[in-house]
N, C-alpha and C. Protein backbone atom coordinates (compact mmCIF):
# COMPACT_ATOMS: atom_id res chain seq x y z
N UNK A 1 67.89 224.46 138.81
CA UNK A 1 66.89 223.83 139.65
C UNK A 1 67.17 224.22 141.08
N UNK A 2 66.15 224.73 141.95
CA UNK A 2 66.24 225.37 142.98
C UNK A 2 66.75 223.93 144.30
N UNK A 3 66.24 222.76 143.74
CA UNK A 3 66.50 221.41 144.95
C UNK A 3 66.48 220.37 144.30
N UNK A 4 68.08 220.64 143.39
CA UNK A 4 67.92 219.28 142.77
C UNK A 4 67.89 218.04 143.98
N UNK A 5 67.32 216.41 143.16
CA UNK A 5 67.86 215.42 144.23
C UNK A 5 69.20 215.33 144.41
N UNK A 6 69.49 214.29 145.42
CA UNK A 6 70.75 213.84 145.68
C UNK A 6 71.05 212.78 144.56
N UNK A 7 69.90 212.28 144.00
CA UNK A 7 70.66 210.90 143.10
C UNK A 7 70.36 211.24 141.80
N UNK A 8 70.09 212.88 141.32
CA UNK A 8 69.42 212.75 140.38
C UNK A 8 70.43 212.26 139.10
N UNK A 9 71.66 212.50 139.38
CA UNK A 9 72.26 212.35 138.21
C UNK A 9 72.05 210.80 137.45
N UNK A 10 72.43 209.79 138.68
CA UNK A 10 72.30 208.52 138.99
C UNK A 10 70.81 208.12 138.05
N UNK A 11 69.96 208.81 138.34
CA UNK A 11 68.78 208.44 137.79
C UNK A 11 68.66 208.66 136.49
N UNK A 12 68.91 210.19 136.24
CA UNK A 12 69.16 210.21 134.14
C UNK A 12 70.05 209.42 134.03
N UNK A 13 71.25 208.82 134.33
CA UNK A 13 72.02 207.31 133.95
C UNK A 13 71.63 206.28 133.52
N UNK A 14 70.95 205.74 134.65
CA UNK A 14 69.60 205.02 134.60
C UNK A 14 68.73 204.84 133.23
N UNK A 15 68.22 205.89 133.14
CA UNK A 15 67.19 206.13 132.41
C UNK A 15 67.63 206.12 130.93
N UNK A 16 69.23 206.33 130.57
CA UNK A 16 69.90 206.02 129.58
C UNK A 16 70.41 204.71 129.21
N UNK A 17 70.89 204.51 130.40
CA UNK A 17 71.11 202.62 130.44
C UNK A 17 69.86 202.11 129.69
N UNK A 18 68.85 202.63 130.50
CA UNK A 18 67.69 201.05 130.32
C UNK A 18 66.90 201.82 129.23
N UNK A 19 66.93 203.30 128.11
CA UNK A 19 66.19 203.66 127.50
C UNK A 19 65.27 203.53 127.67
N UNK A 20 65.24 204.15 128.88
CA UNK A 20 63.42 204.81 129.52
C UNK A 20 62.95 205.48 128.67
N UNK A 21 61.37 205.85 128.20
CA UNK A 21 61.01 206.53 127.09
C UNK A 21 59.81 206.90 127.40
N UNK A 22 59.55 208.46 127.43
CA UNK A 22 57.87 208.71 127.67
C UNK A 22 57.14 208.81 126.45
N UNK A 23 55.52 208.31 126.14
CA UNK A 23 54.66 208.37 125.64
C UNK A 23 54.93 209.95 125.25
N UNK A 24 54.83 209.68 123.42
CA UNK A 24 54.32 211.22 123.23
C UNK A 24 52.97 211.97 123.72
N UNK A 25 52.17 210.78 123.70
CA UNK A 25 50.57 211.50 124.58
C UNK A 25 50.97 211.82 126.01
N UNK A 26 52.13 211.57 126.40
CA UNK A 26 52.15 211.75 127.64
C UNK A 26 52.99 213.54 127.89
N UNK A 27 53.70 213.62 126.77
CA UNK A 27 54.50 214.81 126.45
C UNK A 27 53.73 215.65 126.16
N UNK A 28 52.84 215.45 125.54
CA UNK A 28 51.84 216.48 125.13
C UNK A 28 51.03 217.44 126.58
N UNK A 29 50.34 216.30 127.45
CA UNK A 29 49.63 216.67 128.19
C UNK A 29 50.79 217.05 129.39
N UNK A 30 52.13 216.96 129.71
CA UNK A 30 52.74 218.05 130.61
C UNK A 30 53.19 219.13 129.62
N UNK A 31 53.43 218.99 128.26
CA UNK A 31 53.79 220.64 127.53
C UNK A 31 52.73 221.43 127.70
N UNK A 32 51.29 221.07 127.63
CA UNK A 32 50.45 221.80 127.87
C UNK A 32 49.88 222.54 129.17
N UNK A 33 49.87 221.78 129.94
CA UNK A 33 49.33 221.75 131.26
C UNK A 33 50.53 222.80 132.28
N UNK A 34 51.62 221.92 132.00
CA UNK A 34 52.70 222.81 132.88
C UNK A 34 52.97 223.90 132.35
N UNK A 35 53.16 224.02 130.83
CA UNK A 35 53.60 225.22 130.08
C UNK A 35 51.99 226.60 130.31
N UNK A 36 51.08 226.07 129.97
CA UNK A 36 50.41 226.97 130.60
C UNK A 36 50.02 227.73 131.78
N UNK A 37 50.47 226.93 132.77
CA UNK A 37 50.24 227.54 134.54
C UNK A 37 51.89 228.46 134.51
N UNK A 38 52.76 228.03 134.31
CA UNK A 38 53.62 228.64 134.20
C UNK A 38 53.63 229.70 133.47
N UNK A 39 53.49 230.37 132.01
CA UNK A 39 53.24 231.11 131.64
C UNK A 39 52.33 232.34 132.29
N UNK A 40 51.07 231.58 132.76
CA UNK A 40 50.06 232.69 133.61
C UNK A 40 51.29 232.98 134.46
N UNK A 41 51.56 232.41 135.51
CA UNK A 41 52.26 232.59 136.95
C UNK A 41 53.86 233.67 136.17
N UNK A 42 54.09 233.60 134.92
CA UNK A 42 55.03 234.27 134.33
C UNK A 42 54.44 236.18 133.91
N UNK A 43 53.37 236.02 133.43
CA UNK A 43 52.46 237.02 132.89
C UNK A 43 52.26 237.66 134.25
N UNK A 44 51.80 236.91 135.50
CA UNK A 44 51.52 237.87 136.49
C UNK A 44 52.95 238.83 136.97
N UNK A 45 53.49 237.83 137.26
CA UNK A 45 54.70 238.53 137.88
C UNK A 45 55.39 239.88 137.00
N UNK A 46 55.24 239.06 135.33
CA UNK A 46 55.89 240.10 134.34
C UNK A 46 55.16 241.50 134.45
N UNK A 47 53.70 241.13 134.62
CA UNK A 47 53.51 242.41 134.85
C UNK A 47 52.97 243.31 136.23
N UNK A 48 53.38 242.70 137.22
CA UNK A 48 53.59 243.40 138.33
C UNK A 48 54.87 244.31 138.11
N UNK A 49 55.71 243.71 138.14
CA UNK A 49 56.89 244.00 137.89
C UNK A 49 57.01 245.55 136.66
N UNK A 50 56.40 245.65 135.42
CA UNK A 50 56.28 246.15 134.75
C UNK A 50 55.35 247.81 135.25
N UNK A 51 54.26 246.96 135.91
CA UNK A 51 53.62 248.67 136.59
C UNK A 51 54.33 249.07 137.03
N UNK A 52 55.19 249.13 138.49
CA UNK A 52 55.58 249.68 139.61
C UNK A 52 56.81 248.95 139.99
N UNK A 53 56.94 247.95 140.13
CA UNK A 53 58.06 247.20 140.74
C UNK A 53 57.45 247.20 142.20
N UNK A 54 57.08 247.67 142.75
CA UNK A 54 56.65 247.49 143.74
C UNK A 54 54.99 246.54 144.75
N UNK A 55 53.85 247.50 143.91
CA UNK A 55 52.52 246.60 144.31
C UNK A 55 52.40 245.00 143.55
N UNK A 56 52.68 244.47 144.62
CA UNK A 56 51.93 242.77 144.48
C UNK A 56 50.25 242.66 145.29
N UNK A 57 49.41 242.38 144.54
CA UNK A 57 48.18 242.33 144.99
C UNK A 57 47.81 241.05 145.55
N UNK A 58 47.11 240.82 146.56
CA UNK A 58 46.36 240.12 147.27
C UNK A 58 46.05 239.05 146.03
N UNK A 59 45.75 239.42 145.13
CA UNK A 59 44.73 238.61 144.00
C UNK A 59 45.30 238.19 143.30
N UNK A 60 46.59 238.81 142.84
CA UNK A 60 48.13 238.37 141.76
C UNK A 60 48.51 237.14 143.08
N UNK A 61 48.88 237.17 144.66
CA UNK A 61 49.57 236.09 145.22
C UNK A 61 48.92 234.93 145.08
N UNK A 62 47.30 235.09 145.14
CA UNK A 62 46.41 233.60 145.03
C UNK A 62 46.33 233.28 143.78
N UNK A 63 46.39 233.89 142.50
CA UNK A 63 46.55 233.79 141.46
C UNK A 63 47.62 232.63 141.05
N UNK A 64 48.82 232.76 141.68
CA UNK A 64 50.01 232.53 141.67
C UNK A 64 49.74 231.44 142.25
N UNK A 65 49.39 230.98 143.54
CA UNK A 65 49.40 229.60 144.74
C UNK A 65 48.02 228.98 143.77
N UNK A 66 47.10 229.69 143.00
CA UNK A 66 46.39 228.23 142.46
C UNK A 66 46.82 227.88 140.93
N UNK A 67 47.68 228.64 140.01
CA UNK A 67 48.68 227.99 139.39
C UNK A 67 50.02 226.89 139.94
N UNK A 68 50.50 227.45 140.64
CA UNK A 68 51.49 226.12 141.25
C UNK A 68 50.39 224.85 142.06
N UNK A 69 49.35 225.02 142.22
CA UNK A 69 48.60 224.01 142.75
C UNK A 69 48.28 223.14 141.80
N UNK A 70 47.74 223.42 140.91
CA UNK A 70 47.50 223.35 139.44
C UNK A 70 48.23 222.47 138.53
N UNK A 71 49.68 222.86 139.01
CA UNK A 71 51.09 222.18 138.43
C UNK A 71 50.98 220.85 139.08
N UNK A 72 51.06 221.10 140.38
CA UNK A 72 51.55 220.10 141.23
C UNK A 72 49.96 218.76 141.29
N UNK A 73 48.82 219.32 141.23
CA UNK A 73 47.58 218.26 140.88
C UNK A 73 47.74 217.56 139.62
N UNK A 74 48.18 218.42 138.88
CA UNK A 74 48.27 217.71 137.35
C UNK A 74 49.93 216.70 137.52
N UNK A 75 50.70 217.03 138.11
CA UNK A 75 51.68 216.14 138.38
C UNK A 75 51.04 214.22 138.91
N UNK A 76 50.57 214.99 139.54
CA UNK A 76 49.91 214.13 140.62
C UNK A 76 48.81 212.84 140.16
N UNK A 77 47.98 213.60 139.15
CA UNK A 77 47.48 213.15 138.36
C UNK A 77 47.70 212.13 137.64
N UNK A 78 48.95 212.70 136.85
CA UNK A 78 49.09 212.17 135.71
C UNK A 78 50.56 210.80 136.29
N UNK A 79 51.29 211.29 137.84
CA UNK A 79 51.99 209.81 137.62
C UNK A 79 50.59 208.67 138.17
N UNK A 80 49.62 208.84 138.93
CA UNK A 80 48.63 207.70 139.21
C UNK A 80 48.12 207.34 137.85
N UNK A 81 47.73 207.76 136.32
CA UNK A 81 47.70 207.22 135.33
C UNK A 81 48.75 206.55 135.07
N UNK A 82 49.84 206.76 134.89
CA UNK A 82 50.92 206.51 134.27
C UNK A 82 51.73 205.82 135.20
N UNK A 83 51.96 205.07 136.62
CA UNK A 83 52.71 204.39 137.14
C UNK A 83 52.39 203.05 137.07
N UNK A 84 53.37 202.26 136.43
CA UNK A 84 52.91 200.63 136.30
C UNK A 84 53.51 200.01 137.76
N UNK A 85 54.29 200.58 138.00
CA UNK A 85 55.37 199.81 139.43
C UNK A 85 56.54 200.90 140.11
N UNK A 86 57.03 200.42 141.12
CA UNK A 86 57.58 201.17 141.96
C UNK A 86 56.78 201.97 142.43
């Protein structure tokens, strides 16, 4: 992980203590959602990389910034469904 938190450990602790537990409907819709933007954003790069090593296109970088947008809306999304408190 490029930035883990500072408390993250503290928090999977947590989350073992008190057997926190996500909804399988809820597993479903980030395996899907995240696993697919990622994959594209994987496919582009794999095959930039694969032509030339060198040309990144204008159209592969926005490609890329509206998959991670993508990630991060559907994040976003889905804790305002899913937050009861805190």
């Amino acid at each position: 992980m490029a930035n883990p938190m500072r408390e993250e450990e503290e928090i999977y602790k947590q989350i073992r203590e008190q057997n926190v537990t996500i909804h399988p409907l809820v597993w479903e819709l980030i395996e899907h959602h995240i696993s697919n933007d990622l994959h594209i954003i994987f496919m582009i790069l794999g095959s930039t990389i694969l032509l030339d090593g060198k040309s990144f296109s204008k159209e592969n970088a926005e490609s890329i910034m509206d998959h991670t947008k993508a990630i991060r809306d559907f994040l976003i999304k889905l804790k305002k469904e899913t937050r009861t408190h805190g």
